[in-house]
N, C-alpha and C. Protein backbone atom coordinates (compact mmCIF):
# COMPACT_ATOMS: atom_id res chain seq x y z
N UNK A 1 20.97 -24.59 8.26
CA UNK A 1 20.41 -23.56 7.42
C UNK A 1 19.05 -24.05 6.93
N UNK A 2 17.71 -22.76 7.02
CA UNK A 2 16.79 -23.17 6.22
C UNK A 2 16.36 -22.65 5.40
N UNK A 3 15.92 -22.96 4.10
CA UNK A 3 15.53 -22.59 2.91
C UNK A 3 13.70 -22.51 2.98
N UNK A 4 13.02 -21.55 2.47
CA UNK A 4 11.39 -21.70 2.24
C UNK A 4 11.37 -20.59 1.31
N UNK A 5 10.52 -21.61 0.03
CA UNK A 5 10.33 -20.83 -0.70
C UNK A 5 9.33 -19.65 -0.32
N UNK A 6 8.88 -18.23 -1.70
CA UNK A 6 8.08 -17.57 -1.35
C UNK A 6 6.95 -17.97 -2.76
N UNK A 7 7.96 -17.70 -4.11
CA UNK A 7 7.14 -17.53 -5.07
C UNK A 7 8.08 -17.81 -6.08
N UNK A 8 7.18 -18.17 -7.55
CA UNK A 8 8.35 -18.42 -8.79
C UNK A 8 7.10 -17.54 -9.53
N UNK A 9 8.13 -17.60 -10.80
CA UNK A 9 7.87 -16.85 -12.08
C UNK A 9 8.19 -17.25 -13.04
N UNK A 10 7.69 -17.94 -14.29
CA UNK A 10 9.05 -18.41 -15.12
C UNK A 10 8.09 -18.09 -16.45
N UNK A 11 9.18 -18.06 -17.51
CA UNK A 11 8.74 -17.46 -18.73
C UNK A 11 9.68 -17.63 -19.09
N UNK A 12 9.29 -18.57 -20.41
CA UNK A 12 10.17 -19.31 -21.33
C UNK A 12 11.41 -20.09 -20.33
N UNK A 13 12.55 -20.13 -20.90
CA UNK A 13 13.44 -20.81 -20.39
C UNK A 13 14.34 -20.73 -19.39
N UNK A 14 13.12 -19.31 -18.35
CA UNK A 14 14.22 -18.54 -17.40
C UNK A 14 13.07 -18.59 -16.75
N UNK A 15 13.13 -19.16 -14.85
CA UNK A 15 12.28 -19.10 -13.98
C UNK A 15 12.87 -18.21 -13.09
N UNK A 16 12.41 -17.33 -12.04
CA UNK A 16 13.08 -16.82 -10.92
C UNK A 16 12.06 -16.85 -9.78
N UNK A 17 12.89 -17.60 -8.41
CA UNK A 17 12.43 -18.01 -7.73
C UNK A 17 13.07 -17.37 -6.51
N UNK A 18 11.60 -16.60 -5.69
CA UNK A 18 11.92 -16.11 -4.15
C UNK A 18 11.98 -16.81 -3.03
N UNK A 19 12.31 -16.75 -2.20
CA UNK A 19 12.46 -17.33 -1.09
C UNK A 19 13.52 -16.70 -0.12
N UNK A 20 13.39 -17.61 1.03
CA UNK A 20 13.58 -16.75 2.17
C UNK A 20 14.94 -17.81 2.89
N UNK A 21 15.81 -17.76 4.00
CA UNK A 21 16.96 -18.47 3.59
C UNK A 21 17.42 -17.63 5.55
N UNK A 22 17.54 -18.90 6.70
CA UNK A 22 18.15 -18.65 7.72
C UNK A 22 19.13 -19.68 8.14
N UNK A 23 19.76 -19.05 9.22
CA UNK A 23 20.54 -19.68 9.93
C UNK A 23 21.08 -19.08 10.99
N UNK A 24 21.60 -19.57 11.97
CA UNK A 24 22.36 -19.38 13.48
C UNK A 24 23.72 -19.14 13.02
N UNK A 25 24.52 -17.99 13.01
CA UNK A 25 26.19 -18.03 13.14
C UNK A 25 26.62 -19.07 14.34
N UNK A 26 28.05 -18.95 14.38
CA UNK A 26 28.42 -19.35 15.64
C UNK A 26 28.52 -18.83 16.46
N UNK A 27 28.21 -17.36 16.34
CA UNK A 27 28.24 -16.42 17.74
C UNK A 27 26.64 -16.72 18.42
N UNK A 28 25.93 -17.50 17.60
CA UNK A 28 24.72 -17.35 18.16
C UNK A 28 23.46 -16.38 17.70
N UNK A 29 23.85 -15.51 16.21
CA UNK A 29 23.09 -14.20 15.92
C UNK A 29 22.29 -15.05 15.06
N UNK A 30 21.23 -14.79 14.93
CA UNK A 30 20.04 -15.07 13.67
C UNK A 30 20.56 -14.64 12.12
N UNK A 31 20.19 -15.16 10.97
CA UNK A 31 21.30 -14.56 10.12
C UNK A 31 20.05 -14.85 8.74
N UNK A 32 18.51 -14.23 8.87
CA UNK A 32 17.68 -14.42 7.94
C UNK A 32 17.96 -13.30 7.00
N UNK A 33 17.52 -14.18 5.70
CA UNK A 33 17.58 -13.43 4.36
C UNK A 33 16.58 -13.53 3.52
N UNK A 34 16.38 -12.44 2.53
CA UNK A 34 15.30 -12.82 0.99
C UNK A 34 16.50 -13.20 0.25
N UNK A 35 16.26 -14.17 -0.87
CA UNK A 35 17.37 -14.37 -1.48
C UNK A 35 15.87 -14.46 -3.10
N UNK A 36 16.66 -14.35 -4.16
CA UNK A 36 16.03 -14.43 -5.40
C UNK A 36 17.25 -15.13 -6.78
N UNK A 37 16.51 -16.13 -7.02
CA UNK A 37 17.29 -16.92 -8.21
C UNK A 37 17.01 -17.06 -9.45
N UNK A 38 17.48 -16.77 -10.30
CA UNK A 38 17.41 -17.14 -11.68
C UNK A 38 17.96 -17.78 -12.33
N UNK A 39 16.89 -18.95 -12.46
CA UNK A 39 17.59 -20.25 -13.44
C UNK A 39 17.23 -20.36 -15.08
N UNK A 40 18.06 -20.87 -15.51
CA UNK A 40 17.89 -20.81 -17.17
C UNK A 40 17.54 -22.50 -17.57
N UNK A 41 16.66 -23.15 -18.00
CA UNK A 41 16.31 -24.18 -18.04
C UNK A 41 16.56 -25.08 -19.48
N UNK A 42 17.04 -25.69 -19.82
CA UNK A 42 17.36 -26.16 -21.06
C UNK A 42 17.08 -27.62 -21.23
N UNK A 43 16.76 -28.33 -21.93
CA UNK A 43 16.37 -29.75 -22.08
C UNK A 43 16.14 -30.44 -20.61
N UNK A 44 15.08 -29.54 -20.18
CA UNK A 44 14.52 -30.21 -18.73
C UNK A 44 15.53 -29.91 -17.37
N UNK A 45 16.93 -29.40 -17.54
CA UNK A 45 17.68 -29.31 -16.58
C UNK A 45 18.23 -27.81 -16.52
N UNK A 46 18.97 -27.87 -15.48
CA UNK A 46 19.27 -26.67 -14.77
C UNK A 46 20.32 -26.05 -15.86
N UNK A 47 20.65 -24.86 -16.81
CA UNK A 47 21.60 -24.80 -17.34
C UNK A 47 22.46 -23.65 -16.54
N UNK A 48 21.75 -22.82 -15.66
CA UNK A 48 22.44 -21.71 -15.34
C UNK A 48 22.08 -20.99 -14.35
N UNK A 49 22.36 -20.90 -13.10
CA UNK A 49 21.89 -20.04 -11.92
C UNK A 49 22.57 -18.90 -11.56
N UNK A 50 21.67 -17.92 -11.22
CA UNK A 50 22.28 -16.27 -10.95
C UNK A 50 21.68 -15.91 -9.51
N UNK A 51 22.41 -16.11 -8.60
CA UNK A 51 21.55 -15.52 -6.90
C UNK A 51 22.10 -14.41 -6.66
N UNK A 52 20.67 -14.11 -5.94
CA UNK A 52 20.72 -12.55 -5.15
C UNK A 52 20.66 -12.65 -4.11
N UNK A 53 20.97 -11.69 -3.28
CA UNK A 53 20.71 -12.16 -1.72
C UNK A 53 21.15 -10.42 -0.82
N UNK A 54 20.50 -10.26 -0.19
CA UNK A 54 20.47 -8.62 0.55
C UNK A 54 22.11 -9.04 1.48
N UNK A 55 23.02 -8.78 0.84
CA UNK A 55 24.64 -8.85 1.12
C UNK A 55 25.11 -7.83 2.16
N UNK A 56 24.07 -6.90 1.90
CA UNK A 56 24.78 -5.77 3.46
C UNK A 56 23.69 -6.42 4.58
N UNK A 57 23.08 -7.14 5.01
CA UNK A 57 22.76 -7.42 6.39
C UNK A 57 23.08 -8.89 6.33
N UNK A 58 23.73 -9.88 5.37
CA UNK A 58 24.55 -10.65 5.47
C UNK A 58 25.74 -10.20 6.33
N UNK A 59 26.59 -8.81 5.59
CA UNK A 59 27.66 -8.71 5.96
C UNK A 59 27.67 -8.08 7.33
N UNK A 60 26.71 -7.20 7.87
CA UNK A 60 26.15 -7.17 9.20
C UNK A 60 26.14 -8.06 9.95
N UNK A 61 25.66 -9.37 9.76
CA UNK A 61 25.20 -10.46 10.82
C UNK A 61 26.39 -11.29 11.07
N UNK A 62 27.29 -11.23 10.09
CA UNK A 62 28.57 -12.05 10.31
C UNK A 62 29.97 -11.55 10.34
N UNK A 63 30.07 -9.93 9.88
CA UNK A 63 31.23 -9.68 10.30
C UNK A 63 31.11 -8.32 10.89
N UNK A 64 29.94 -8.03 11.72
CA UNK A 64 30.43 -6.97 12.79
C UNK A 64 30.77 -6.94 13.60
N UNK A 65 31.48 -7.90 14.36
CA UNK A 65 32.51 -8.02 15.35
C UNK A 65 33.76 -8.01 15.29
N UNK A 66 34.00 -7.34 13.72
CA UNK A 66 35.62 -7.62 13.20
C UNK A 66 36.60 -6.40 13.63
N UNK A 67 37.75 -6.96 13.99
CA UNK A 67 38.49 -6.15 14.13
C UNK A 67 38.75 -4.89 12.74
N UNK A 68 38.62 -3.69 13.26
CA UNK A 68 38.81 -2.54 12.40
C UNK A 68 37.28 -2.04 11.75
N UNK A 69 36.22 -2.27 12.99
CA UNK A 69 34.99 -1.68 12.25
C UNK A 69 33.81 -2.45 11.97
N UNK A 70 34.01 -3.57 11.73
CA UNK A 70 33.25 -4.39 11.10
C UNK A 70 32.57 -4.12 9.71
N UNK A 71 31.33 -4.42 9.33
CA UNK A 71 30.80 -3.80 8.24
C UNK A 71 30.80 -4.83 6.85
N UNK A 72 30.89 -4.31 5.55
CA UNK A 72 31.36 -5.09 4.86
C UNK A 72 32.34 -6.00 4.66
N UNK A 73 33.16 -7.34 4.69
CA UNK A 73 34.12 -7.69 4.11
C UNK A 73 34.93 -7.50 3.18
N UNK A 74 35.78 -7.90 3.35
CA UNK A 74 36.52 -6.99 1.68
C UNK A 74 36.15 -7.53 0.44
N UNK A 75 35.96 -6.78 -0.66
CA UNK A 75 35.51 -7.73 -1.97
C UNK A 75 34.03 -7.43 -1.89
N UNK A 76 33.26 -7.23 -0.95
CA UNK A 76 31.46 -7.54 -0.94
C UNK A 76 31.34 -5.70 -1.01
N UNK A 77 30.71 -5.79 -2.41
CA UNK A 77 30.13 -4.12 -2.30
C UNK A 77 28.63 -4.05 -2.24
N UNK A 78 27.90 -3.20 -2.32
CA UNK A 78 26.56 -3.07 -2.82
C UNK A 78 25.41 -3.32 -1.62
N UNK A 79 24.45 -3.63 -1.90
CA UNK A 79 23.54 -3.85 -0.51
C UNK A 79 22.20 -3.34 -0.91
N UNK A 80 21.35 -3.49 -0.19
CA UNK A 80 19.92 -2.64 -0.56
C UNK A 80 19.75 -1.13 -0.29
């Protein structure tokens, strides 16, 4: 898997940071993402992270070969 950032933002004790985020399944499919994080920063360290990540072409790239449709997994709602 590779990680590259794009851009940060931070103000006060909350930074959020873009970047971009691939990898190869094992079927062999490309499996790139934007992903976006928000960290909460407290006496110099990490106190709290919140990720985003575009979850319907996640759930595209890794489970549309599933028996009964493919599509989302169970449990994963939402998407862009």
């Amino acid at each position: 898997m590779r990680t590259d950032p794009v851009g940060t933002i931070a103000e006060g004790d909350r930074v959020v940071a873009e970047g971009t985020a691939g990898a190869t399944t094992v079927t062999g499919a490309a499996c790139d993402n934007r992903r976006i994080g928000v960290r909460t920063v407290r006496d110099g360290r990490v106190a709290s992270v919140v990720a985003y990540a575009g979850t319907h072409h996640v759930a595209e790239t890794l489970f549309s070969g599933r028996e009964g449709g493919g599509g989302q997994p169970e449990g994963v709602t939402g998407g862009p």
